[in-house]
C-alpha atoms as a PDB file:
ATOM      1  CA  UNK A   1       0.000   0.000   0.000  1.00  0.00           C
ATOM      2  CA  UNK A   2       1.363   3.717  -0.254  1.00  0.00           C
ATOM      3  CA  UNK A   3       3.072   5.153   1.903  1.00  0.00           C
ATOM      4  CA  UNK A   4       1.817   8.844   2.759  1.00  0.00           C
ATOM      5  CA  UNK A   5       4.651   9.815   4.595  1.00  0.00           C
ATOM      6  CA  UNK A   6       6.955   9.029   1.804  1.00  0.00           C
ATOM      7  CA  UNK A   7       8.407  12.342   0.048  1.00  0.00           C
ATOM      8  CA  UNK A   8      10.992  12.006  -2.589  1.00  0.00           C
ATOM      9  CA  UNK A   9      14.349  14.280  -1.656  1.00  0.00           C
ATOM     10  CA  UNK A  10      16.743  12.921  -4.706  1.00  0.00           C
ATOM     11  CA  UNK A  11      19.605  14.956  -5.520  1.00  0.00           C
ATOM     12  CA  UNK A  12      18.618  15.952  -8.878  1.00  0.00           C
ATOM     13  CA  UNK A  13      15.260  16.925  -7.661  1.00  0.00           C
ATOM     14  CA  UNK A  14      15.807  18.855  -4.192  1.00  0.00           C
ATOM     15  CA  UNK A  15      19.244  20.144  -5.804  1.00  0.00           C
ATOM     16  CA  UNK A  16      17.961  21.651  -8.605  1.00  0.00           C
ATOM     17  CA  UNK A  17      14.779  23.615  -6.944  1.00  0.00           C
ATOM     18  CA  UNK A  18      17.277  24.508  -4.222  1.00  0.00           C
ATOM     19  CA  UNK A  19      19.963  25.837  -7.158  1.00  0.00           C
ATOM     20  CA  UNK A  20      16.936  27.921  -8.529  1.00  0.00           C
ATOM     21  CA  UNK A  21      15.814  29.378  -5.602  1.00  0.00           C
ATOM     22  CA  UNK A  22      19.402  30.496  -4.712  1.00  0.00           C
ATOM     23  CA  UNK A  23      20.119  31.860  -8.187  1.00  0.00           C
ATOM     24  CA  UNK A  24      17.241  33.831  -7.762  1.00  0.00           C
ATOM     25  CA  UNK A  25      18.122  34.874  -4.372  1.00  0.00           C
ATOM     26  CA  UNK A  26      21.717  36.229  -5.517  1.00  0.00           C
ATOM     27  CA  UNK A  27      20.229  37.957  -8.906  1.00  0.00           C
ATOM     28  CA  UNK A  28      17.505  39.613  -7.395  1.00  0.00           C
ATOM     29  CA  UNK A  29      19.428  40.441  -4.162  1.00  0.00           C
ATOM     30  CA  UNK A  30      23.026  41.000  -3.923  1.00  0.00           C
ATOM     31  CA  UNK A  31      23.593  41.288  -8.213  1.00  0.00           C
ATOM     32  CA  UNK A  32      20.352  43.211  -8.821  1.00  0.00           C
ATOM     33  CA  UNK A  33      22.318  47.048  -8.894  1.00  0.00           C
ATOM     34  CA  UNK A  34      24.089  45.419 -11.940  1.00  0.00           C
ATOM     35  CA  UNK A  35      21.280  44.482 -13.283  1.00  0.00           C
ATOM     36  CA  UNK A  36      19.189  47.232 -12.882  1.00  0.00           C
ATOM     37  CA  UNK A  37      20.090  50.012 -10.918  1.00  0.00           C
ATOM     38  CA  UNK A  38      18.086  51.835  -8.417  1.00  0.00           C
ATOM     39  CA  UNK A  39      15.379  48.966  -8.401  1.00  0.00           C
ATOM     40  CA  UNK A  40      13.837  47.539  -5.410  1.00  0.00           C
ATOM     41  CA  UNK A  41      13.431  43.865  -4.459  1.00  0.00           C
ATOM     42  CA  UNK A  42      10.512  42.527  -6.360  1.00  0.00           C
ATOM     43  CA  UNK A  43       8.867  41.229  -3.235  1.00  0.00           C
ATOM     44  CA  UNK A  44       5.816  40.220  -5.276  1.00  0.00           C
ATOM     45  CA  UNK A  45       7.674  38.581  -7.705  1.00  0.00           C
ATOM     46  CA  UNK A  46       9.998  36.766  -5.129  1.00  0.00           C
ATOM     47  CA  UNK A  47       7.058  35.007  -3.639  1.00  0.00           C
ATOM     48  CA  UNK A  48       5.146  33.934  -6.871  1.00  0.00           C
ATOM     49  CA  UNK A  49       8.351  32.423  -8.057  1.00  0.00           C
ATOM     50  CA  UNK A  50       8.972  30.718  -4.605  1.00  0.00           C
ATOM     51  CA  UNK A  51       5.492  29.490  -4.944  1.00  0.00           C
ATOM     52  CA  UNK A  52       6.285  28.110  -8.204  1.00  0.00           C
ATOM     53  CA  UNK A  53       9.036  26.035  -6.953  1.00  0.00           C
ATOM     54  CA  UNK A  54       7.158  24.815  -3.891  1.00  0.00           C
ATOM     55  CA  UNK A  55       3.896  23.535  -5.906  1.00  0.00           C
ATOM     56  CA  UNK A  56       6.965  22.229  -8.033  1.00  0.00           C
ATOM     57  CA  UNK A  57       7.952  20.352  -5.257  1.00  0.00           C
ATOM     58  CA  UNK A  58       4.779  19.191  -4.430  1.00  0.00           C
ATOM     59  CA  UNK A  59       3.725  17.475  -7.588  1.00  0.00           C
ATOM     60  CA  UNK A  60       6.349  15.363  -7.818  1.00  0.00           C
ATOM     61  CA  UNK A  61       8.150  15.005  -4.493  1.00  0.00           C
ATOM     62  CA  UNK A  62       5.212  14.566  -2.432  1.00  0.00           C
ATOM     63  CA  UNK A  63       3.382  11.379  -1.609  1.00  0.00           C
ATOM     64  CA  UNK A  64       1.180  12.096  -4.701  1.00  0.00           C
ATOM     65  CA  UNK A  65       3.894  10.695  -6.840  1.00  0.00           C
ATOM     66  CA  UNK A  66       4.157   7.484  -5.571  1.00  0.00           C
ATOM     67  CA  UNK A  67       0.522   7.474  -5.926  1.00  0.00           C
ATOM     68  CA  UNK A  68       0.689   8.580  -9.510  1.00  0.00           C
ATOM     69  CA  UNK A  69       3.421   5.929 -10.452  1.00  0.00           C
ATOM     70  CA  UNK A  70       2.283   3.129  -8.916  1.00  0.00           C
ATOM     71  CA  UNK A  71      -1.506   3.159  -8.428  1.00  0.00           C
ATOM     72  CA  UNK A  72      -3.508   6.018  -9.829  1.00  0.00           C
ATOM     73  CA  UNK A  73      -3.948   7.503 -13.242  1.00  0.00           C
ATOM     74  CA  UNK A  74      -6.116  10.418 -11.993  1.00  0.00           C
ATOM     75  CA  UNK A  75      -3.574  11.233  -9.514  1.00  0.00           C
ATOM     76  CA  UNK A  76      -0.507  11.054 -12.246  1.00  0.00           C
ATOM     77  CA  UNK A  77      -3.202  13.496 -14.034  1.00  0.00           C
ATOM     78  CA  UNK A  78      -3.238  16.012 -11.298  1.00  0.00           C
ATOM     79  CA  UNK A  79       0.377  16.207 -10.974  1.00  0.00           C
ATOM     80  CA  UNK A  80       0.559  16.907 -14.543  1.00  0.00           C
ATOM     81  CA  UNK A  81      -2.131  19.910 -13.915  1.00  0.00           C
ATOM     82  CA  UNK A  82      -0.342  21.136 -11.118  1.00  0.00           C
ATOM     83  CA  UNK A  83       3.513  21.371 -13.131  1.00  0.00           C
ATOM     84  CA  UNK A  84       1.208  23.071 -16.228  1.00  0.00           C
ATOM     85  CA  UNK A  85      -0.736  25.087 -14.624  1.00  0.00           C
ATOM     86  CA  UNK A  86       0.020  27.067 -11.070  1.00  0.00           C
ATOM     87  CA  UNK A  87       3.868  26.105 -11.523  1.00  0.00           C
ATOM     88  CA  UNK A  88       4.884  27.170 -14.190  1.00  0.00           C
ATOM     89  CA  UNK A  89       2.514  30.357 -14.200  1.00  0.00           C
ATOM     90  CA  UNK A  90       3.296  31.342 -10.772  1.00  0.00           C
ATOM     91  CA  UNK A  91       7.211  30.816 -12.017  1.00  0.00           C
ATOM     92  CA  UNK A  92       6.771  32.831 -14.970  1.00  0.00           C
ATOM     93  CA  UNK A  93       5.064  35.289 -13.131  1.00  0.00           C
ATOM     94  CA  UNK A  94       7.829  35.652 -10.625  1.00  0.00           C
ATOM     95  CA  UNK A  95      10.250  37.052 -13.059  1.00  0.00           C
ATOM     96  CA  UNK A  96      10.802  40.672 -13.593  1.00  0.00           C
ATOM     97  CA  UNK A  97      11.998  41.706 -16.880  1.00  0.00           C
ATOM     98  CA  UNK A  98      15.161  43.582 -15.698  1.00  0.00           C
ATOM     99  CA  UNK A  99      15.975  39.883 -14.637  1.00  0.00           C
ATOM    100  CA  UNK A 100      15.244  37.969 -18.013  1.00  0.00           C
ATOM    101  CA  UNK A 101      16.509  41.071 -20.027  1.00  0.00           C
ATOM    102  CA  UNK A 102      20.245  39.995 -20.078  1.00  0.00           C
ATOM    103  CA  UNK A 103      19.144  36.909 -22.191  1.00  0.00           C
ATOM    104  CA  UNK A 104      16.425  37.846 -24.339  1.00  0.00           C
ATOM    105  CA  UNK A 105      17.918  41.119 -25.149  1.00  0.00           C
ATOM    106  CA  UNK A 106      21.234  39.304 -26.721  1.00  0.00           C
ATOM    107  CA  UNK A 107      21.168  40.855 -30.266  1.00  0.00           C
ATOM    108  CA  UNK A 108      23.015  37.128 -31.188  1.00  0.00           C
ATOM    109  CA  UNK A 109      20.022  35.290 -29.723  1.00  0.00           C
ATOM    110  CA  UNK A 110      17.144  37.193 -31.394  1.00  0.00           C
ATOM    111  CA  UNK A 111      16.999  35.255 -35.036  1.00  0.00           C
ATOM    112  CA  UNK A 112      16.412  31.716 -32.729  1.00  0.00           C
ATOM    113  CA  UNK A 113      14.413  33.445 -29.613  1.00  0.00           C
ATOM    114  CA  UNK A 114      12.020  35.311 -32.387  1.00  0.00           C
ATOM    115  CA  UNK A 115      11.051  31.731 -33.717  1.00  0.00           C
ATOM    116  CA  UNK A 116      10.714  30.244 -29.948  1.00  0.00           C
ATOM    117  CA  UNK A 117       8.731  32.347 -28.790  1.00  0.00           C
ATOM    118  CA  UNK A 118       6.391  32.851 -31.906  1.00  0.00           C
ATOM    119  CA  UNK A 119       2.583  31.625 -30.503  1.00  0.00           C
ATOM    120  CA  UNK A 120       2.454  28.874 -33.052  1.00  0.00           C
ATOM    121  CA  UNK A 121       5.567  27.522 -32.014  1.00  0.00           C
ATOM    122  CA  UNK A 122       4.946  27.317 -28.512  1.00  0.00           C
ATOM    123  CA  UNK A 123       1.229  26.149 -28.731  1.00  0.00           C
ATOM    124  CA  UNK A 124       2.093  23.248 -31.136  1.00  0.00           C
ATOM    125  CA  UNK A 125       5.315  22.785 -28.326  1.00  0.00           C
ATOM    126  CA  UNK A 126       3.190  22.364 -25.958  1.00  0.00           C
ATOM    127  CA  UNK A 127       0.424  20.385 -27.743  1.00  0.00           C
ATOM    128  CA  UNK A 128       3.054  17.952 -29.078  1.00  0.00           C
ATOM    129  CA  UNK A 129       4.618  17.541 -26.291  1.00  0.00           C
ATOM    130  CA  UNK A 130       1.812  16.581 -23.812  1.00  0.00           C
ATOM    131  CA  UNK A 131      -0.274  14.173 -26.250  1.00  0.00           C
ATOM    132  CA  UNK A 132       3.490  12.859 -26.928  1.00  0.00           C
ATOM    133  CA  UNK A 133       4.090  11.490 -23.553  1.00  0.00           C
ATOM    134  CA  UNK A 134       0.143  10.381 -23.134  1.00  0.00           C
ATOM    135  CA  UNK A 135       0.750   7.557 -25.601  1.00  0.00           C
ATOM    136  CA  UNK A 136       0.697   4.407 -24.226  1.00  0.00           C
ATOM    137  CA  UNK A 137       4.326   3.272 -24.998  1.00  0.00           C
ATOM    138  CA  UNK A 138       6.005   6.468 -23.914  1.00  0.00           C
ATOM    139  CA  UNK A 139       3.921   6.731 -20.630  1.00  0.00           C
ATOM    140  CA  UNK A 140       4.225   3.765 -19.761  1.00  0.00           C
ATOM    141  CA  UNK A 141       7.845   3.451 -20.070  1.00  0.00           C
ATOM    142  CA  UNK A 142       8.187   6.657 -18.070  1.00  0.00           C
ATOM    143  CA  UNK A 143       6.373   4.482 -15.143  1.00  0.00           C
ATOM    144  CA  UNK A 144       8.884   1.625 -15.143  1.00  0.00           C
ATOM    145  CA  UNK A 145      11.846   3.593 -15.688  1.00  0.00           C
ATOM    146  CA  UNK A 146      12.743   6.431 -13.000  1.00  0.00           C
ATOM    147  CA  UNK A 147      15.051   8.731 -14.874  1.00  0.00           C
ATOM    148  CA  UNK A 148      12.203   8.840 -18.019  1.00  0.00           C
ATOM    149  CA  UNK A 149       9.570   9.578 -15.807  1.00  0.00           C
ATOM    150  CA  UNK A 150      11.988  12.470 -14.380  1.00  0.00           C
ATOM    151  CA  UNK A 151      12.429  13.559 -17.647  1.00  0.00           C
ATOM    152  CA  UNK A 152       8.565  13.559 -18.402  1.00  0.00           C
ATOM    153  CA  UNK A 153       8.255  15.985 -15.389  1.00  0.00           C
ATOM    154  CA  UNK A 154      10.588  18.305 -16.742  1.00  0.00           C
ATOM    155  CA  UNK A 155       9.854  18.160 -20.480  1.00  0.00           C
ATOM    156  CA  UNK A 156       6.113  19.146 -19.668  1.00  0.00           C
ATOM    157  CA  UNK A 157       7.164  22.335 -17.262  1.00  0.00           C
ATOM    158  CA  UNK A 158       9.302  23.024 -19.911  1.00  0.00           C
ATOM    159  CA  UNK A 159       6.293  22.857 -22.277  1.00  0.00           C
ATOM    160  CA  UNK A 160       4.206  24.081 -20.067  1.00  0.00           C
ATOM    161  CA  UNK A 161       6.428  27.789 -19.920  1.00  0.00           C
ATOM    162  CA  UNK A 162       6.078  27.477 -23.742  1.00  0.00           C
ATOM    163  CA  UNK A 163       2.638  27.388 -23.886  1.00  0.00           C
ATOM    164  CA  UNK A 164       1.956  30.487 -21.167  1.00  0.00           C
ATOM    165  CA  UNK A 165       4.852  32.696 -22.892  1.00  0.00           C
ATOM    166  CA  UNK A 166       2.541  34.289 -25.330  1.00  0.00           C
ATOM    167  CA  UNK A 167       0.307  35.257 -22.841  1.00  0.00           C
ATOM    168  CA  UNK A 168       2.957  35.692 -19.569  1.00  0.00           C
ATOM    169  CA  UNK A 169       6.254  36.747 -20.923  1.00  0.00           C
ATOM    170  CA  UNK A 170       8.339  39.177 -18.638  1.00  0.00           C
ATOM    171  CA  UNK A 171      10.633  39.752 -21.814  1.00  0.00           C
ATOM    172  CA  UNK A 172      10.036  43.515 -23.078  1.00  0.00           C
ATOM    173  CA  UNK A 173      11.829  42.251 -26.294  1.00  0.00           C
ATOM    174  CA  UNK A 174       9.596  39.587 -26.868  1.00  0.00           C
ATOM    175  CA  UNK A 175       6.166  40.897 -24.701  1.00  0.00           C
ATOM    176  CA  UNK A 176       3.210  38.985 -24.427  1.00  0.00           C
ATOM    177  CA  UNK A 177       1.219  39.254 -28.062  1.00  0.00           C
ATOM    178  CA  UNK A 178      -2.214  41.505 -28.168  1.00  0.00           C
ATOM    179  CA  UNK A 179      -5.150  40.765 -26.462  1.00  0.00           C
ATOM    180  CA  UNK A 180      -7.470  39.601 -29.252  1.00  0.00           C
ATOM    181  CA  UNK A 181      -4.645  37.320 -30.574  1.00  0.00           C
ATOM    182  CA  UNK A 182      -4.151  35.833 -26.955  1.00  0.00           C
ATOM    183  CA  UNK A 183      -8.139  34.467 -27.228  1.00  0.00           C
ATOM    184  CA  UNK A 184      -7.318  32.968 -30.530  1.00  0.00           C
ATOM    185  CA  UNK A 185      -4.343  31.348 -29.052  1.00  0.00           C
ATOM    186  CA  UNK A 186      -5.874  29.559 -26.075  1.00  0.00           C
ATOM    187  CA  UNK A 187      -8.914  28.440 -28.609  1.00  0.00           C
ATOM    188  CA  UNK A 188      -6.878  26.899 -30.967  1.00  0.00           C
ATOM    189  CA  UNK A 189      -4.340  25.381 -28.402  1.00  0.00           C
ATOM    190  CA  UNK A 190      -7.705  23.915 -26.687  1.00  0.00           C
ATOM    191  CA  UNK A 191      -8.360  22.564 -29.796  1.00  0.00           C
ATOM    192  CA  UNK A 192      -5.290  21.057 -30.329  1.00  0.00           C
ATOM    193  CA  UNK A 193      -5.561  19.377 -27.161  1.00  0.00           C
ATOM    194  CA  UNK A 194      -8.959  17.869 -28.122  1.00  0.00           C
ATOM    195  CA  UNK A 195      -7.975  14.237 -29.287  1.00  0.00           C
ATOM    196  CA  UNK A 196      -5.237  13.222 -26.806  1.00  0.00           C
ATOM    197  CA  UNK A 197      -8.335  14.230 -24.127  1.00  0.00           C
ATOM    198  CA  UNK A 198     -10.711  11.885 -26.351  1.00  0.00           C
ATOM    199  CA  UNK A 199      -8.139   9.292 -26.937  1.00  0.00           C
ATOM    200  CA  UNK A 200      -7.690   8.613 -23.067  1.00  0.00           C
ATOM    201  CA  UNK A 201     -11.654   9.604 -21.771  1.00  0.00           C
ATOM    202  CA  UNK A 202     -12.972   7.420 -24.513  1.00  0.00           C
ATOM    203  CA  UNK A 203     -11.058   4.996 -24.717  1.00  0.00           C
ATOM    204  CA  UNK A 204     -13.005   1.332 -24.742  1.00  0.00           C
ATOM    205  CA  UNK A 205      -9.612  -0.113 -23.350  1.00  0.00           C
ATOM    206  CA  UNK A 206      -7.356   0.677 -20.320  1.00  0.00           C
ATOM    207  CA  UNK A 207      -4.274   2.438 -22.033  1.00  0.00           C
ATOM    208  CA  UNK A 208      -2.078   1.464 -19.396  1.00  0.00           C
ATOM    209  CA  UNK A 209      -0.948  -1.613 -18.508  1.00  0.00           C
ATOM    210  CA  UNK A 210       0.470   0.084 -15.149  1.00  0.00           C
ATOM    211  CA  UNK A 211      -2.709   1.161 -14.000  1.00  0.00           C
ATOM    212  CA  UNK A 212      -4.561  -1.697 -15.250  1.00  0.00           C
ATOM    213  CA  UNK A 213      -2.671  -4.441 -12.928  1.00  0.00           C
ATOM    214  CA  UNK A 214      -2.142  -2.158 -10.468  1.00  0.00           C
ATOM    215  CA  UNK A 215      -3.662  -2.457  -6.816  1.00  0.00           C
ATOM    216  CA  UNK A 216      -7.280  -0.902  -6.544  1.00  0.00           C
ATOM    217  CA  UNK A 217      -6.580   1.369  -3.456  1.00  0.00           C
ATOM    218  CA  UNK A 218     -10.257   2.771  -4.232  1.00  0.00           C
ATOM    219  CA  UNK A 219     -13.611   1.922  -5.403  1.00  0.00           C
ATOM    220  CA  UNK A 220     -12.364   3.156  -8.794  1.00  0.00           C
ATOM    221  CA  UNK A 221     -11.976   0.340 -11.354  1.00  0.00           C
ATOM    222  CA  UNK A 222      -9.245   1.440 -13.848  1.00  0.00           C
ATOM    223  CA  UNK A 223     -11.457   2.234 -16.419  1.00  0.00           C
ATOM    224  CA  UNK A 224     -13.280   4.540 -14.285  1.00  0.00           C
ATOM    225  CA  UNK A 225      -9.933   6.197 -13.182  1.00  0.00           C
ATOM    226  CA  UNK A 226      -8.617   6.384 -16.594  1.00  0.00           C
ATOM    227  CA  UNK A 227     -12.042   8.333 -17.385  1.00  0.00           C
ATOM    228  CA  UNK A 228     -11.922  10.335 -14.308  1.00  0.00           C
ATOM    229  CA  UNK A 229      -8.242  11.115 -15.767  1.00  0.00           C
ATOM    230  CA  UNK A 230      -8.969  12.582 -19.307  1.00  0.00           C
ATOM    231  CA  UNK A 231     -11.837  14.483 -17.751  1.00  0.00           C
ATOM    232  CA  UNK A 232      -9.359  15.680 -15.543  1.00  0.00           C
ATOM    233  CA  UNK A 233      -7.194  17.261 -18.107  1.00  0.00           C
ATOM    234  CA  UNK A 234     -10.107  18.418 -20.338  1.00  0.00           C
ATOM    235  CA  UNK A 235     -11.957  20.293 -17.527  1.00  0.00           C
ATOM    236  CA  UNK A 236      -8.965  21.610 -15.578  1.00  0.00           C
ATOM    237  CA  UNK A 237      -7.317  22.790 -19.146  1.00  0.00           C
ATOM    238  CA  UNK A 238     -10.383  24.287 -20.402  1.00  0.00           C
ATOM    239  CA  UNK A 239     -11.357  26.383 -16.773  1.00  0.00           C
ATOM    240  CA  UNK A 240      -7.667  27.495 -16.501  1.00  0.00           C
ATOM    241  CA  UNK A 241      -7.806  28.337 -20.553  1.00  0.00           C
ATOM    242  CA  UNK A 242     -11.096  30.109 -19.928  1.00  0.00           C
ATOM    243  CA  UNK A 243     -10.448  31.613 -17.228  1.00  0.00           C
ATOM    244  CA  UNK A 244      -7.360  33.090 -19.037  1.00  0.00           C
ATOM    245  CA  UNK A 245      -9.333  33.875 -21.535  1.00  0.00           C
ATOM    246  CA  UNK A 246     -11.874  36.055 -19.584  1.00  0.00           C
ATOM    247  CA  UNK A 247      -9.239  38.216 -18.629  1.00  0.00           C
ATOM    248  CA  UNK A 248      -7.543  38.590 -22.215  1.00  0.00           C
ATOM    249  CA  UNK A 249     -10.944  40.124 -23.239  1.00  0.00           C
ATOM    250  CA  UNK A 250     -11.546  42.233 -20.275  1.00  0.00           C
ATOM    251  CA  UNK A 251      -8.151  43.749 -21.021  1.00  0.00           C
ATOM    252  CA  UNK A 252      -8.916  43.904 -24.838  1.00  0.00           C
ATOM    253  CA  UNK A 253     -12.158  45.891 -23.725  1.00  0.00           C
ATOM    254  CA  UNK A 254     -10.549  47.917 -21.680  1.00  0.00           C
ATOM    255  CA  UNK A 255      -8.127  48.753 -24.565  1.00  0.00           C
ATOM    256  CA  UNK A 256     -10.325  49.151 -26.844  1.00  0.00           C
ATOM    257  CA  UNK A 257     -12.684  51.478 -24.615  1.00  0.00           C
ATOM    258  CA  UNK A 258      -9.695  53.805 -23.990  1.00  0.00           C
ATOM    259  CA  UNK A 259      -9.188  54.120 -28.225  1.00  0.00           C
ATOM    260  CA  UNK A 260     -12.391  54.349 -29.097  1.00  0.00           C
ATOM    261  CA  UNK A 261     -14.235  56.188 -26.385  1.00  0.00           C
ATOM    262  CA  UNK A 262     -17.738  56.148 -28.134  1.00  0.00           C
ATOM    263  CA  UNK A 263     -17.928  53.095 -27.586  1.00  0.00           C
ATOM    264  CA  UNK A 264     -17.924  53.431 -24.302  1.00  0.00           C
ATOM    265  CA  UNK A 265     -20.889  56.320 -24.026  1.00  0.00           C
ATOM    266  CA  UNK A 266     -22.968  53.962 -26.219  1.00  0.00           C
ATOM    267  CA  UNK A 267     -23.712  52.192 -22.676  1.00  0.00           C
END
């Protein structure tokens, strides 16, 4: 049975989020009058980022993993959510531009940074990505084999910062893109999305032969949990993604209001 007091504190793991949350520390502390003078710490943006790392941490050092490897595909689901979503927003988020600047403003970099960071590239990044590792082989693999599932982790946070850059970016060379092309964005990346969420909720087979052998810890069968999975990542994607969305037209409103102030009086 699991083991809920089980947390996962490998080197790689608890190393790395510790070497990011120092680096961060030293650039936005003792390095940030080089960087940009006159600036104060960016308290808010401190604690989003630390936030970041700590949900981070959560997904996949906490007992949830071992849950998620060995017994649950719902609860492999909702680490995914929680690395896509609040991670790597709140990381994003916790970057000030004056701190990204010295990278994105490289005049050497901006031919190959100008084609990353391009919408279409990042949503079909993202899109290939995720239904990539869903596939039965690869996923399954990743499950049997530590240092693949490890890599699965990372590969979708790394997707996952892709996919928000369009909308998120702290770069003032490459800002987030306008408000009415943010909306089509998150549509068509929903779209995108659509058949890996059909091709695991619909499914008349288990996908899985982890989950499908593994030890029924609930009243779930693993059919049930592989539904309760894809409708996982279809209703979690699309209220994030809508609620994303919401804002991107308030804010196109807004603009809009302010450059076309008839519109406004037409109320």
């Amino acid at each position: 049975m699991i083991d809920w007091t089980h947390w996962h504190n490998e080197p790689i793991l608890i190393g790395g989020l510790i070497f990011l949350g120092w680096l961060y520390a030293i650039l936005t502390g003792p390095l940030r009058e080089k960087l940009v003078a006159g600036s104060p710490y960016p308290r808010g943006h401190a604690v989003r980022f630390y936030a970041g790392l700590v949900i981070f941490y959560l997904a996949v050092g906490s007992p949830l993993d071992q849950l998620g490897e060995r017994y649950l595909l719902s609860a492999h689901m909702l680490q995914h959510q929680l690395i896509i979503y609040p991670a790597a927003i709140l990381i994003l988020l916790g970057l000030p531009d004056w701190l990204v600047s010295p990278l994105t403003g490289r005049a050497g970099l901006r031919p190959i940074l100008r084609v990353l960071t391009h919408p279409v590239v990042c949503g079909v990044t993202y899109t290939a990505v995720i239904t990539g590792w869903h596939m039965p082989l690869l996923y399954d693999l990743a499950l049997q084999i530590r240092p693949i599932h490890i890599l699965e982790h990372f590969t979708m946070f790394g997707a996952a910062l892709f996919y928000w850059w369009p909308l998120l970016s702290p770069s003032r060379e490459y800002p987030p893109i306008a408000y009415g092309w943010q909306m089509l964005y998150l549509a068509a990346v929903l779209i995108g999305m659509t058949p890996v969420f059909a091709y695991i909720t619909f499914s008349q087979d288990v996908l899985y032969p982890t989950y499908e052998y593994a030890p029924r810890i609930t009243s779930l069968t693993a059919a049930a949990d592989q539904l309760l999975a894809g409708a996982m990542m279809k209703l979690i994607g699309m209220s994030v993604a809508g609620l994303a969305f919401t804002v991107s037209f308030y804010r196109w409103y807004q603009a809009t209001e302010k450059k076309f102030p008839a519109l406004g009086k037409r109320r």
